[in-house]
C-alpha atoms as a PDB file:
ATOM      1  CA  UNK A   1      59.495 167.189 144.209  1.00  0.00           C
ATOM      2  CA  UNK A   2      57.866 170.922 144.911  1.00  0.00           C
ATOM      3  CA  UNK A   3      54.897 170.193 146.006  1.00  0.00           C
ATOM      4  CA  UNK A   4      53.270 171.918 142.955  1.00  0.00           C
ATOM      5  CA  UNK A   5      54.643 169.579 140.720  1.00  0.00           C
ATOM      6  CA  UNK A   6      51.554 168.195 138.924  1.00  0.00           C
ATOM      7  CA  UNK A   7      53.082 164.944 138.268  1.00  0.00           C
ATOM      8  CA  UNK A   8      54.438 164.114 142.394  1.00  0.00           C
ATOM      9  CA  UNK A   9      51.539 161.571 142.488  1.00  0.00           C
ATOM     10  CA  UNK A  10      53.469 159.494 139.374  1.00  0.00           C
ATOM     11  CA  UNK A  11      51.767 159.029 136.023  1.00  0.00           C
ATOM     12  CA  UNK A  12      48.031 157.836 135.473  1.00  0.00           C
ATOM     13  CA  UNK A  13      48.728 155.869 132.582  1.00  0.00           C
ATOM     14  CA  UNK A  14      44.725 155.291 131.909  1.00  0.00           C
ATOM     15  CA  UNK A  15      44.352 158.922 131.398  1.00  0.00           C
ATOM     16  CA  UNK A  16      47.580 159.508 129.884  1.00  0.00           C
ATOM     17  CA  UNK A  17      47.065 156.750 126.730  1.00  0.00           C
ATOM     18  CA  UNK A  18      43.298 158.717 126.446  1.00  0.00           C
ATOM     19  CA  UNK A  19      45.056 161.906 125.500  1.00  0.00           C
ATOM     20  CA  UNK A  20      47.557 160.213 123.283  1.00  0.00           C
ATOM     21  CA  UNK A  21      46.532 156.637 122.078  1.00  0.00           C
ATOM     22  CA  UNK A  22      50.260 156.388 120.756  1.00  0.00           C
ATOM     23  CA  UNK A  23      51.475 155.745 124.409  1.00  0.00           C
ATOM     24  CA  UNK A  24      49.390 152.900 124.778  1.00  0.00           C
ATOM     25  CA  UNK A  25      52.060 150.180 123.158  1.00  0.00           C
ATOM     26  CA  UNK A  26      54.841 151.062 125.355  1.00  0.00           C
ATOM     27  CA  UNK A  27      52.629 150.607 128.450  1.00  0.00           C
ATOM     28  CA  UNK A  28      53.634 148.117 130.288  1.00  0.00           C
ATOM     29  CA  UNK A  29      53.165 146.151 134.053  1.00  0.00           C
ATOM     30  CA  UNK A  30      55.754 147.051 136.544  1.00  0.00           C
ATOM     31  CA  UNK A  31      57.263 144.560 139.235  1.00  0.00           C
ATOM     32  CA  UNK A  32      55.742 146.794 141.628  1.00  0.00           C
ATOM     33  CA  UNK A  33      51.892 145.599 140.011  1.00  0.00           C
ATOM     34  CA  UNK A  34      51.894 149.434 138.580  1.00  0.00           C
ATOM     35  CA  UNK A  35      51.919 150.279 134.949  1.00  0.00           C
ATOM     36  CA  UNK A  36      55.153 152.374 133.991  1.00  0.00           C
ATOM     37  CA  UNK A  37      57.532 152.352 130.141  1.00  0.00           C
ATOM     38  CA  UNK A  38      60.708 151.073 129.547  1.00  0.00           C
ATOM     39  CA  UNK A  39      62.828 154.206 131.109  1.00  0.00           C
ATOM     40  CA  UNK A  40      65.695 153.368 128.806  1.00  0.00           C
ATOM     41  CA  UNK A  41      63.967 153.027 125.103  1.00  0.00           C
ATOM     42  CA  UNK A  42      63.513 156.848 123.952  1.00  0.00           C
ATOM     43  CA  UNK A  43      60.695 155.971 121.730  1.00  0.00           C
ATOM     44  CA  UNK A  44      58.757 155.411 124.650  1.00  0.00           C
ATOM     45  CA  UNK A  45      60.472 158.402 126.549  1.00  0.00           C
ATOM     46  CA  UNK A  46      58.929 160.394 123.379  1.00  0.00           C
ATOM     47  CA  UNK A  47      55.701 159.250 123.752  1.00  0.00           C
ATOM     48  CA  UNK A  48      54.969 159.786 127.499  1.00  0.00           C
ATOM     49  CA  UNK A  49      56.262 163.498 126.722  1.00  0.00           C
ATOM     50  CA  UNK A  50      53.832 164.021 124.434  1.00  0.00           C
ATOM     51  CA  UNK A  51      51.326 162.650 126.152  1.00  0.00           C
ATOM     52  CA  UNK A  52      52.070 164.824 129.351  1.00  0.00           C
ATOM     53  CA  UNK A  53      52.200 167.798 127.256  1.00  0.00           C
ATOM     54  CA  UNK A  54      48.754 166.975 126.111  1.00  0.00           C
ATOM     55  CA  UNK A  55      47.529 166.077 129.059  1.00  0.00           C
ATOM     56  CA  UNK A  56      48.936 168.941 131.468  1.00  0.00           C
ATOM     57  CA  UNK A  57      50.465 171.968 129.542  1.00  0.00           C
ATOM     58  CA  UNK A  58      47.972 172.521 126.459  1.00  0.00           C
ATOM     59  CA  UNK A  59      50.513 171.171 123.809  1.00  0.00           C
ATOM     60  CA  UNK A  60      48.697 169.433 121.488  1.00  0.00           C
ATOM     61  CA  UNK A  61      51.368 168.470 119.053  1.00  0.00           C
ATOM     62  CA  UNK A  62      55.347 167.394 120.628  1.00  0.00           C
ATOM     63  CA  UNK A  63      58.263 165.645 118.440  1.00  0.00           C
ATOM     64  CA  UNK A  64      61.634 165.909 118.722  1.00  0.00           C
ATOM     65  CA  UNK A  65      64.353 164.650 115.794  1.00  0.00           C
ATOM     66  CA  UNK A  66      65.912 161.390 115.969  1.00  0.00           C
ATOM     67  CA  UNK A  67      69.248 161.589 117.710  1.00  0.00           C
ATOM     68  CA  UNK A  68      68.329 165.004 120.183  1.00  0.00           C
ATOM     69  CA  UNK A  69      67.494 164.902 123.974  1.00  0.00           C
ATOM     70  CA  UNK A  70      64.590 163.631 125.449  1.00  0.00           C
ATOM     71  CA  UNK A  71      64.220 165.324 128.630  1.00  0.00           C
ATOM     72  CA  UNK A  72      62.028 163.953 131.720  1.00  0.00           C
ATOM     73  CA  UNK A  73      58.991 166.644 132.475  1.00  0.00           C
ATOM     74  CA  UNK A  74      58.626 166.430 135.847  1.00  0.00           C
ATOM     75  CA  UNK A  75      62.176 167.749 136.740  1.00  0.00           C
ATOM     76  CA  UNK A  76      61.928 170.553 134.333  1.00  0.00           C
ATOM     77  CA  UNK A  77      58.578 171.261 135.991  1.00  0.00           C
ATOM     78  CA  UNK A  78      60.276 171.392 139.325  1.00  0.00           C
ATOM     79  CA  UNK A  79      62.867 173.847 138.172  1.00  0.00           C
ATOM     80  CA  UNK A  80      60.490 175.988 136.813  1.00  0.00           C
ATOM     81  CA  UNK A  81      58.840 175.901 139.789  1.00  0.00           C
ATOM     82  CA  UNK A  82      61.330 176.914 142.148  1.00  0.00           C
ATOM     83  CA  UNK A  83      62.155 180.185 140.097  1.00  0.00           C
ATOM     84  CA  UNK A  84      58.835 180.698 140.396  1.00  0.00           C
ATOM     85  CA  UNK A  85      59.235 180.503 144.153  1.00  0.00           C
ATOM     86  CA  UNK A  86      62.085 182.836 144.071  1.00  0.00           C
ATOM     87  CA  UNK A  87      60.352 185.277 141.273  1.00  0.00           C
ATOM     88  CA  UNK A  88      57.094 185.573 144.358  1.00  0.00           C
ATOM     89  CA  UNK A  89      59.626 185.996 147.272  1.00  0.00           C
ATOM     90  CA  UNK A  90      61.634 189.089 145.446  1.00  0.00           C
ATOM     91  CA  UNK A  91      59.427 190.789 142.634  1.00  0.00           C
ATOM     92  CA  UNK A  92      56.103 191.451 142.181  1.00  0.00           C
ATOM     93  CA  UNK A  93      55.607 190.245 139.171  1.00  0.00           C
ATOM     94  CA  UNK A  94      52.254 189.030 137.965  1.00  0.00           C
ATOM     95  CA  UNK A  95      52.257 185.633 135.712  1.00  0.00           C
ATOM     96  CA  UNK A  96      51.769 187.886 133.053  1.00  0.00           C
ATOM     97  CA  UNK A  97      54.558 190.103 133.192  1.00  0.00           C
ATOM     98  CA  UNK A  98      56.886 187.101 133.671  1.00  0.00           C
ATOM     99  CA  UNK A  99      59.405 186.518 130.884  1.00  0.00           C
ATOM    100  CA  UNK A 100      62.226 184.444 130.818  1.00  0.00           C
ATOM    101  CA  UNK A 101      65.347 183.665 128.734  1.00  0.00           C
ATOM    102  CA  UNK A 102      66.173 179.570 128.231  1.00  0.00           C
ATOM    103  CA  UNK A 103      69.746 179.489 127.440  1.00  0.00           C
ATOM    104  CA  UNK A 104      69.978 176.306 125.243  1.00  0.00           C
ATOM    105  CA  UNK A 105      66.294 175.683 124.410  1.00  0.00           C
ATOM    106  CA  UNK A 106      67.144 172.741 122.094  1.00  0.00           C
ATOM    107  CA  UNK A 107      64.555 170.561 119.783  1.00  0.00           C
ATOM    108  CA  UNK A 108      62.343 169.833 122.483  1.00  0.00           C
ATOM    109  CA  UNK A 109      61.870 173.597 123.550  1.00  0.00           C
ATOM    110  CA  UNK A 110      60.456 171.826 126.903  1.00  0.00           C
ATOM    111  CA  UNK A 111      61.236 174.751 129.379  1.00  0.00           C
ATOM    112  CA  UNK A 112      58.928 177.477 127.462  1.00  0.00           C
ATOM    113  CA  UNK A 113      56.591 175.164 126.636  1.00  0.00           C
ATOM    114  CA  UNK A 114      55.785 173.969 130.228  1.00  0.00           C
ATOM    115  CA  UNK A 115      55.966 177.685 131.773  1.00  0.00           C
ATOM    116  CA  UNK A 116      54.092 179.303 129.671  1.00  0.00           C
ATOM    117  CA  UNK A 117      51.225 175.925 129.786  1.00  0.00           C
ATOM    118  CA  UNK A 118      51.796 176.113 133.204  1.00  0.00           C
ATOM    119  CA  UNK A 119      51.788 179.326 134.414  1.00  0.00           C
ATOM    120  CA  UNK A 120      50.936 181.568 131.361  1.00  0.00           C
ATOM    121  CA  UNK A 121      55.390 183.308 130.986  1.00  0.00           C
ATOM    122  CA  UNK A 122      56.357 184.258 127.735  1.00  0.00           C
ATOM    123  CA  UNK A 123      59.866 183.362 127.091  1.00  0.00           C
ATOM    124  CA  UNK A 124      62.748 183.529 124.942  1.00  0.00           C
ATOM    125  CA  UNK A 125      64.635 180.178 123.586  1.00  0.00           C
ATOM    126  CA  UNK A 126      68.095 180.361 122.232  1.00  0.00           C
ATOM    127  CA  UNK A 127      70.067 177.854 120.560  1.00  0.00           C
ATOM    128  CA  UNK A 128      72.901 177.028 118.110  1.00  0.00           C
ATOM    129  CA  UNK A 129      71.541 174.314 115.769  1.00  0.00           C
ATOM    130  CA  UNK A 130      69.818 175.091 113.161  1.00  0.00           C
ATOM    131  CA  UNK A 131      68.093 171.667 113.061  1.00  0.00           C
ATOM    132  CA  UNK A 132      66.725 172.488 116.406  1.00  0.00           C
ATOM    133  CA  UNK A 133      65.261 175.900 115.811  1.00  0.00           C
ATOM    134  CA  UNK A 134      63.491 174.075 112.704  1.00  0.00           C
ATOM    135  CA  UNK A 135      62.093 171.738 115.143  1.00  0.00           C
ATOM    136  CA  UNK A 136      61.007 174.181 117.898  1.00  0.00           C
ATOM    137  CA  UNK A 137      59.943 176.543 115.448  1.00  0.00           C
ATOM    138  CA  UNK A 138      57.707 173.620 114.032  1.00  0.00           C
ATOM    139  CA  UNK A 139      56.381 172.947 117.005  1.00  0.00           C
ATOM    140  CA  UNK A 140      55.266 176.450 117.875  1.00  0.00           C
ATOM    141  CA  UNK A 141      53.904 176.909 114.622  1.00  0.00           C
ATOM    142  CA  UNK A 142      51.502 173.514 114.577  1.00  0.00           C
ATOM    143  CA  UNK A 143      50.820 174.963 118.563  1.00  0.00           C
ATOM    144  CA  UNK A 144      49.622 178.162 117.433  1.00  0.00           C
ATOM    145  CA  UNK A 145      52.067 179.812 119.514  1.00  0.00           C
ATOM    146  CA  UNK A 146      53.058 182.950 118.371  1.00  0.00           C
ATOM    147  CA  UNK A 147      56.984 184.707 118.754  1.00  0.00           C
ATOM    148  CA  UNK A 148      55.411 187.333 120.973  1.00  0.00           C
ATOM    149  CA  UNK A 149      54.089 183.882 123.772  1.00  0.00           C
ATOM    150  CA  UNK A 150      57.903 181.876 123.127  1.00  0.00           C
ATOM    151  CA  UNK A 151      60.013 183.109 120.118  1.00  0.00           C
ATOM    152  CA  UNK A 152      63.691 181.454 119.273  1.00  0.00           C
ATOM    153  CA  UNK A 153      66.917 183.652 118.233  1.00  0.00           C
ATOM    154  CA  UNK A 154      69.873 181.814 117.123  1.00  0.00           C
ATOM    155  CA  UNK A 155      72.815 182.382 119.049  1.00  0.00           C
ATOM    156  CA  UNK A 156      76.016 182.885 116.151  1.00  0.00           C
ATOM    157  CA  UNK A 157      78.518 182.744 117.997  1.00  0.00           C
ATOM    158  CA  UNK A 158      79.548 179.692 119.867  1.00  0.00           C
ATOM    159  CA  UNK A 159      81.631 181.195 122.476  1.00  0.00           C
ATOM    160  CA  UNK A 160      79.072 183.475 123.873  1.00  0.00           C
ATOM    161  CA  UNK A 161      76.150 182.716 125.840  1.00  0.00           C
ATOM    162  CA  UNK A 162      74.103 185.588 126.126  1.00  0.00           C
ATOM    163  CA  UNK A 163      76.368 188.453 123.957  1.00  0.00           C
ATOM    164  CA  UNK A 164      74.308 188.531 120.554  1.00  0.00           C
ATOM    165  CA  UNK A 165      70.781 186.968 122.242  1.00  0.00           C
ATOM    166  CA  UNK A 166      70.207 189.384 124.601  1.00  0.00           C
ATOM    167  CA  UNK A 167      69.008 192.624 122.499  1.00  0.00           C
ATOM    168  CA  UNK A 168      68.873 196.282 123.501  1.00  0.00           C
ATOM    169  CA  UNK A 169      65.900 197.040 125.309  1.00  0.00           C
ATOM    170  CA  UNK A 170      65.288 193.896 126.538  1.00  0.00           C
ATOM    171  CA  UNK A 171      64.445 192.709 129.773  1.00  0.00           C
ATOM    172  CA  UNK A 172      63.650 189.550 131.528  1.00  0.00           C
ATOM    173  CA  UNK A 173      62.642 188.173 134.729  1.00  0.00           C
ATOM    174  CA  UNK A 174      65.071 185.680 134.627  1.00  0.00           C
ATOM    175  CA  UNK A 175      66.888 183.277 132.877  1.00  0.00           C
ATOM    176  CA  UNK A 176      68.016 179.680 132.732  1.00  0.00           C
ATOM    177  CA  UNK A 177      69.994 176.887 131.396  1.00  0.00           C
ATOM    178  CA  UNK A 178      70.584 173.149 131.050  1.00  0.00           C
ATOM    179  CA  UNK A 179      74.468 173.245 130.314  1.00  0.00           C
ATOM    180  CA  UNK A 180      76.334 170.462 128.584  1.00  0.00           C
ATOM    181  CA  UNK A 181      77.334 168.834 131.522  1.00  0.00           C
ATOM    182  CA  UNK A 182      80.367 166.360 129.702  1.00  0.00           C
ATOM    183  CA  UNK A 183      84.264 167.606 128.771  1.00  0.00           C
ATOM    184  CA  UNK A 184      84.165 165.264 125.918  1.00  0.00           C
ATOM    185  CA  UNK A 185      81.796 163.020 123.432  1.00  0.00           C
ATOM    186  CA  UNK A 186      83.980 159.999 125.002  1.00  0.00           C
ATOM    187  CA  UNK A 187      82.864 161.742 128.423  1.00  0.00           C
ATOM    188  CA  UNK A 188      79.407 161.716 127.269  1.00  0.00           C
ATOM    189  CA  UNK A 189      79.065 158.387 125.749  1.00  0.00           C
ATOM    190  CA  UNK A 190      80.245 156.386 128.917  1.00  0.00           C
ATOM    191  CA  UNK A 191      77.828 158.237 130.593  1.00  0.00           C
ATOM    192  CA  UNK A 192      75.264 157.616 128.199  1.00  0.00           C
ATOM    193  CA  UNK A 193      76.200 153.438 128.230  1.00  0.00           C
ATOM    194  CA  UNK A 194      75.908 153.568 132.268  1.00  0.00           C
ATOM    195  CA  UNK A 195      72.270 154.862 132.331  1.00  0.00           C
ATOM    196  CA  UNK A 196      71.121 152.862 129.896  1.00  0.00           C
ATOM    197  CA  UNK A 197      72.636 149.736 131.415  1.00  0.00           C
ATOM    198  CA  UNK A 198      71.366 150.940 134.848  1.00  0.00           C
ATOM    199  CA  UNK A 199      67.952 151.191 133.477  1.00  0.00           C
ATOM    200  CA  UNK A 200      67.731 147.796 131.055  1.00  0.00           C
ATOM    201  CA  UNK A 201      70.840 145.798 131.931  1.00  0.00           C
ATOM    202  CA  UNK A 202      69.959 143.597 129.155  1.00  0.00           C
ATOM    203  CA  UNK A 203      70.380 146.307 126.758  1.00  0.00           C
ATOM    204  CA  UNK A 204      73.155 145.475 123.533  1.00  0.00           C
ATOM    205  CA  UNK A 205      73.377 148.459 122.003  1.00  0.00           C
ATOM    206  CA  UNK A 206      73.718 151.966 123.235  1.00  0.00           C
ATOM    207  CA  UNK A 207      73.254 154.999 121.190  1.00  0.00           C
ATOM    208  CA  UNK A 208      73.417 158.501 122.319  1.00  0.00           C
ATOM    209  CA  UNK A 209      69.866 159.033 122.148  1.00  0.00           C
ATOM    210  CA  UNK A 210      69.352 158.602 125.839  1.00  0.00           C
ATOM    211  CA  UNK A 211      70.586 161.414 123.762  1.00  0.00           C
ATOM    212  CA  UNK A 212      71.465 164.322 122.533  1.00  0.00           C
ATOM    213  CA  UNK A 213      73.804 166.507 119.910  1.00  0.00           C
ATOM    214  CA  UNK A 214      77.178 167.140 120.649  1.00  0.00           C
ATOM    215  CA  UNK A 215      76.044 170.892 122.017  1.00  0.00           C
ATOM    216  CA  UNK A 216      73.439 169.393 124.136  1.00  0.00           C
ATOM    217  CA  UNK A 217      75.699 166.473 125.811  1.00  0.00           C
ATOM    218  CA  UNK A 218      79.439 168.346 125.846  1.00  0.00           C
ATOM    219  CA  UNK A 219      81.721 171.392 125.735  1.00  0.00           C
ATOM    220  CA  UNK A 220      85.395 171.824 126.444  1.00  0.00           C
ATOM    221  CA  UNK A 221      85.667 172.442 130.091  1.00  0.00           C
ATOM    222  CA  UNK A 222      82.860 170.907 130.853  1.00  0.00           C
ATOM    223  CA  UNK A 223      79.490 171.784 132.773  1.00  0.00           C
ATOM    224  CA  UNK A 224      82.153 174.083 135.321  1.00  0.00           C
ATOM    225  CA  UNK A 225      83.549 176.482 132.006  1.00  0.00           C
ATOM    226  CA  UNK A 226      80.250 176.780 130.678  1.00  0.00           C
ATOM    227  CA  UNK A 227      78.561 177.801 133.797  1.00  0.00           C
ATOM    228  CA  UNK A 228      81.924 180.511 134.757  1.00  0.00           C
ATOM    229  CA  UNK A 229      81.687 181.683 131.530  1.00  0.00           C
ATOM    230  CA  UNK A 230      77.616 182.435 132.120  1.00  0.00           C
ATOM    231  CA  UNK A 231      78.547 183.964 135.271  1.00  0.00           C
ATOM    232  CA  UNK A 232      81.362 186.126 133.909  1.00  0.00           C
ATOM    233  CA  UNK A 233      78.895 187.121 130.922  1.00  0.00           C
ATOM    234  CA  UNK A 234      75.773 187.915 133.314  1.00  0.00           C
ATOM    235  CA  UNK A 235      77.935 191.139 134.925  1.00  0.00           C
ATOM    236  CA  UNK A 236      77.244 192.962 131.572  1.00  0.00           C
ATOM    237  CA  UNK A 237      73.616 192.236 131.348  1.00  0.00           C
ATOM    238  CA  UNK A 238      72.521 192.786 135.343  1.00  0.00           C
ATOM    239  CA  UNK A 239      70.024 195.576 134.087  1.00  0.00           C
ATOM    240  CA  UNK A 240      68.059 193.479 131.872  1.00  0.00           C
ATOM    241  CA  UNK A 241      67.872 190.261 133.913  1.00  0.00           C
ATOM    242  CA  UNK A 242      66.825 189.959 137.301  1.00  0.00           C
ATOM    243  CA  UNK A 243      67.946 186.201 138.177  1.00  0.00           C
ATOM    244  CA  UNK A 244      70.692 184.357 136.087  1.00  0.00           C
ATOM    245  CA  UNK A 245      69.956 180.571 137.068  1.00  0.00           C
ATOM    246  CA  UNK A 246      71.790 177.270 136.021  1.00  0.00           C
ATOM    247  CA  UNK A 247      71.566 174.031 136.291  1.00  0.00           C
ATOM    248  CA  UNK A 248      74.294 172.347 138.280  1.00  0.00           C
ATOM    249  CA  UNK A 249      74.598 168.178 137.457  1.00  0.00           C
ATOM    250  CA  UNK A 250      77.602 167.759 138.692  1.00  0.00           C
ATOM    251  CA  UNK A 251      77.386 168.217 143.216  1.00  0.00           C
ATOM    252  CA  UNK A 252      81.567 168.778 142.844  1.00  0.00           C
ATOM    253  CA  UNK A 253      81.399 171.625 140.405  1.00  0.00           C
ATOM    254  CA  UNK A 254      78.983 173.806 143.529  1.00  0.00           C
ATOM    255  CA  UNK A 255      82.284 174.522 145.274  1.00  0.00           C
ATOM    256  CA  UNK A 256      84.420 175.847 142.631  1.00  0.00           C
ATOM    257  CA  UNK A 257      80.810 178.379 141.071  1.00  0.00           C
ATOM    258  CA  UNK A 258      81.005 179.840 144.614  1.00  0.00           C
ATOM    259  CA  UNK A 259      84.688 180.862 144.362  1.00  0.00           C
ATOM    260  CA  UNK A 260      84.137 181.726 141.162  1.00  0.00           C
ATOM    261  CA  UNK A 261      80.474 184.188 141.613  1.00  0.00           C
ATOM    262  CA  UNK A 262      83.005 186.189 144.306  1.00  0.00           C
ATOM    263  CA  UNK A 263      84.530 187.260 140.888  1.00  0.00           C
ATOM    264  CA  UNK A 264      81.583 189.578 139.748  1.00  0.00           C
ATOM    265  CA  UNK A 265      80.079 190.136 143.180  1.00  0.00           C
ATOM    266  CA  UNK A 266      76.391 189.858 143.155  1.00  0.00           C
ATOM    267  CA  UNK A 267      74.084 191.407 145.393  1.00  0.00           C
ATOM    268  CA  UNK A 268      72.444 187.171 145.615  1.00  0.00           C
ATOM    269  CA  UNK A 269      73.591 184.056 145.789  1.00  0.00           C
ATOM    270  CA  UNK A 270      72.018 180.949 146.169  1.00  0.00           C
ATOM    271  CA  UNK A 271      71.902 177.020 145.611  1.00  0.00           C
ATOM    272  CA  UNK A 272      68.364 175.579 145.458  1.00  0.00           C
ATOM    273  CA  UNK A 273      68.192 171.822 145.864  1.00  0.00           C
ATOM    274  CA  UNK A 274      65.470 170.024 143.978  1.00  0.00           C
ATOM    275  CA  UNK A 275      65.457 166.426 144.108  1.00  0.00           C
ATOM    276  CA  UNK A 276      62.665 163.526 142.037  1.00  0.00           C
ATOM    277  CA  UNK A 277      62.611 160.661 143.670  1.00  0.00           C
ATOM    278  CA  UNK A 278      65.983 159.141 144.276  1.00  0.00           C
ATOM    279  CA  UNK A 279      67.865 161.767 141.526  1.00  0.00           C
ATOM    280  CA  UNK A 280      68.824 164.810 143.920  1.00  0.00           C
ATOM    281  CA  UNK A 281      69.824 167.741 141.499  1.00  0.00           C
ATOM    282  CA  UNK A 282      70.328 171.510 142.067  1.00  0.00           C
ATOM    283  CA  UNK A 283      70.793 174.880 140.439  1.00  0.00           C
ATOM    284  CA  UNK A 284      72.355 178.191 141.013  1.00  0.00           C
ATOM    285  CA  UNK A 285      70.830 181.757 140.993  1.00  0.00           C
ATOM    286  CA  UNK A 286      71.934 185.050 141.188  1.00  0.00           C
ATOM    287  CA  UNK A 287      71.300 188.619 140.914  1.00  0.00           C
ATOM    288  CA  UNK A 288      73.123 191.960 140.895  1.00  0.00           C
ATOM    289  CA  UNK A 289      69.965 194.047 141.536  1.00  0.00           C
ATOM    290  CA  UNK A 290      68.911 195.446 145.128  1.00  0.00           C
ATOM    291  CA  UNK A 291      65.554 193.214 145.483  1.00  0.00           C
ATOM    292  CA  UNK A 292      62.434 194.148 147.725  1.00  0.00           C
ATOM    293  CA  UNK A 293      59.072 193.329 146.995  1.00  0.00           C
END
C-alpha cells in the first residue's frame, strides 16, 4: 500500500462507527481478536464507505443504488496516489491546478470524490447510465460540491471512450479508468459467485451486487478491447491530456497493452504495481508529450 495511504494501518472501527453510527451493526469480532465486517455482504461494504468518506475525505453524505458497485477505498486511494507520484516526478503542477478525467465514474463517483478530499483536484466523471449520473449528481449536490470542484458529462455514444467527453479547449492532467474487466455477464457472474464464496463460504445466494451494472462488470472483448481501444483513442487527444492511465485486473492482458501501445508510439510507457495486502493489482500510463519538470 503507498505509504500515504491513510488507511495502511487497517480501520479503527471505534472512530469509524463515531462518524457514522450506521456502521456500528455490521461490526463485528474477527478470529484474529480484531473488529472487521462481513467482506462479502454489500450492505456492510456500503456502510464502511460511508463512514471512511466521513471520516477521511470530507464527504458527509455517500449512497450508491441497489444493484451498482461497491468499490473498496483504500485501493482507489492507492491509485490515486501513485498518479500523484507520477504527476510530482514530471509536471509541476500545484494540487490546485490538478484536474483529472475518470473514465467510467459510475454511482459511487469514488475516484473524484477521494482526490479532490484528499488532495484538493478538480475532476471530470464520465459515464453512460443515466441512473448513475442521477446518483453522483445527488451526491454532489447534498456535498455542496459544485460542477466547477467534480462535474459529470454523459458519454452518448457507447463505442467511444473519450470522443464526445473530451471538449475543445480542454485540458487535463491526466486521466483514468476502472474498465469492465469481464467478456460476458456469464464471465462476470462466475466471478462474482467465487468471491463471494471465497469470502463467506456459507453464503446461498449470490447476486451481482458484489456488484455492479452490466457496463461496470463487462464489455465484448473484455478488459484487453476496452483498454486498446483507450489507447488507440488517446493518440487524438495527446494535447489535452498529459497521462492516459488504466487499470489493468487481469496480469495476462500487460503483455498484449505493450504490443499494442507500440501502435501509437508514446513518448512514456509504464506499468505501476500497487498491491493491498494479499490483492497485487497494477495500471498502465502513458504520455505522448516531451515531459521535464
Amino acid at each position: 500500500m503507498h505509504p500515504n495511504n491513510l488507511h495502511k494501518k487497517g480501520y479503527n472501527f471505534d472512530k469509524l462507527v463515531k462518524a457514522h453510527p450506521a456502521l456500528a451493526p455490521f461490526v463485528i469480532m474477527g478470529k484474529s481478536g480484531r473488529k472487521t465486517i462481513t467482506f462479502s455482504d454489500p450492505k456492510a461494504v456500503k456502510a464502511l464507505n460511508s463512514a471512511l468518506l466521513k471520516s477521511y475525505y470530507k464527504v458527509q453524505y455517500w449512497d450508491i443504488p441497489e444493484g451498482y458497485l461497491c468499490p473498496p477505498i483504500p485501493g482507489r486511494a492507492d491509485y490515486i496516489l501513485k498518479i500523484e507520484d507520477i504527476l510530482e516526478q514530471t509536471t509541476s503542477l500545484r494540487p490546485t491546478m490538478v484536474k483529472g478525467l475518470d473514465i467510467g465514474s459510475g454511482s459511487n463517483i469514488i475516484y473524484p470524490l477521494i482526490g479532490k478530499g484528499m488532495l484538493g483536484w478538480r475532476f471530470v466523471g464520465t459515464e453512460v447510465d443515466d441512473v448513475a449520473i442521477d446518483n453522483a449528481l445527488d451526491i454532489l449536490k447534498k456535498n455542496k460540491i459544485s460542477p466547477k470542484e467534480i462535474g459529470i458529462r454523459k458519454q452518448k455514444n457507447m463505442d467511444s471512450i473519450f470522443k464526445g467527453v473530451i471538449r475543445e479547449g480542454d485540458r487535463f492532467a491526466f486521466s483514468m479508468c476502472n474498465p469492465p474487466f469481464h467478456k460476458s455477464a456469464e464471465e462476470a457472474l462466475q466471478q462474482s459467485t467465487r468471491k463471494v464464496k471465497n469470502l463467506n463460504p456459507n453464503s446461498k445466494e449470490v447476486t451481482l451486487n458484489f456488484g455492479g451494472q452490466s457496463n461496470e462488470l463487462w464489455c465484448e472483448g473484455g478488459e484487453l478491447a476496452f483498454i486498446k481501444k483507450m489507447i488507440d483513442e488517446s493518440k487524438d487527444f495527446k494535447d489535452q491530456v498529459i497521462w492516459f492511465t488504466s487499470l489493468v485486473s487481469k496480469s495476462t492482458n500487460v503483455v498484449p497493452i505493450k504490443k499494442h501501445m507500440k501502435t501509437v508510439r508514446p513518448a512514456e510507457f509504464h506499468v505501476i504495481d500497487m498491491g493491498q495486502g494479499q490483492k497485487k493489482s497494477r495500471f498502465v500510463a502513458w504520455t505522448f508529450q516531451s515531459l521535464s519538470k
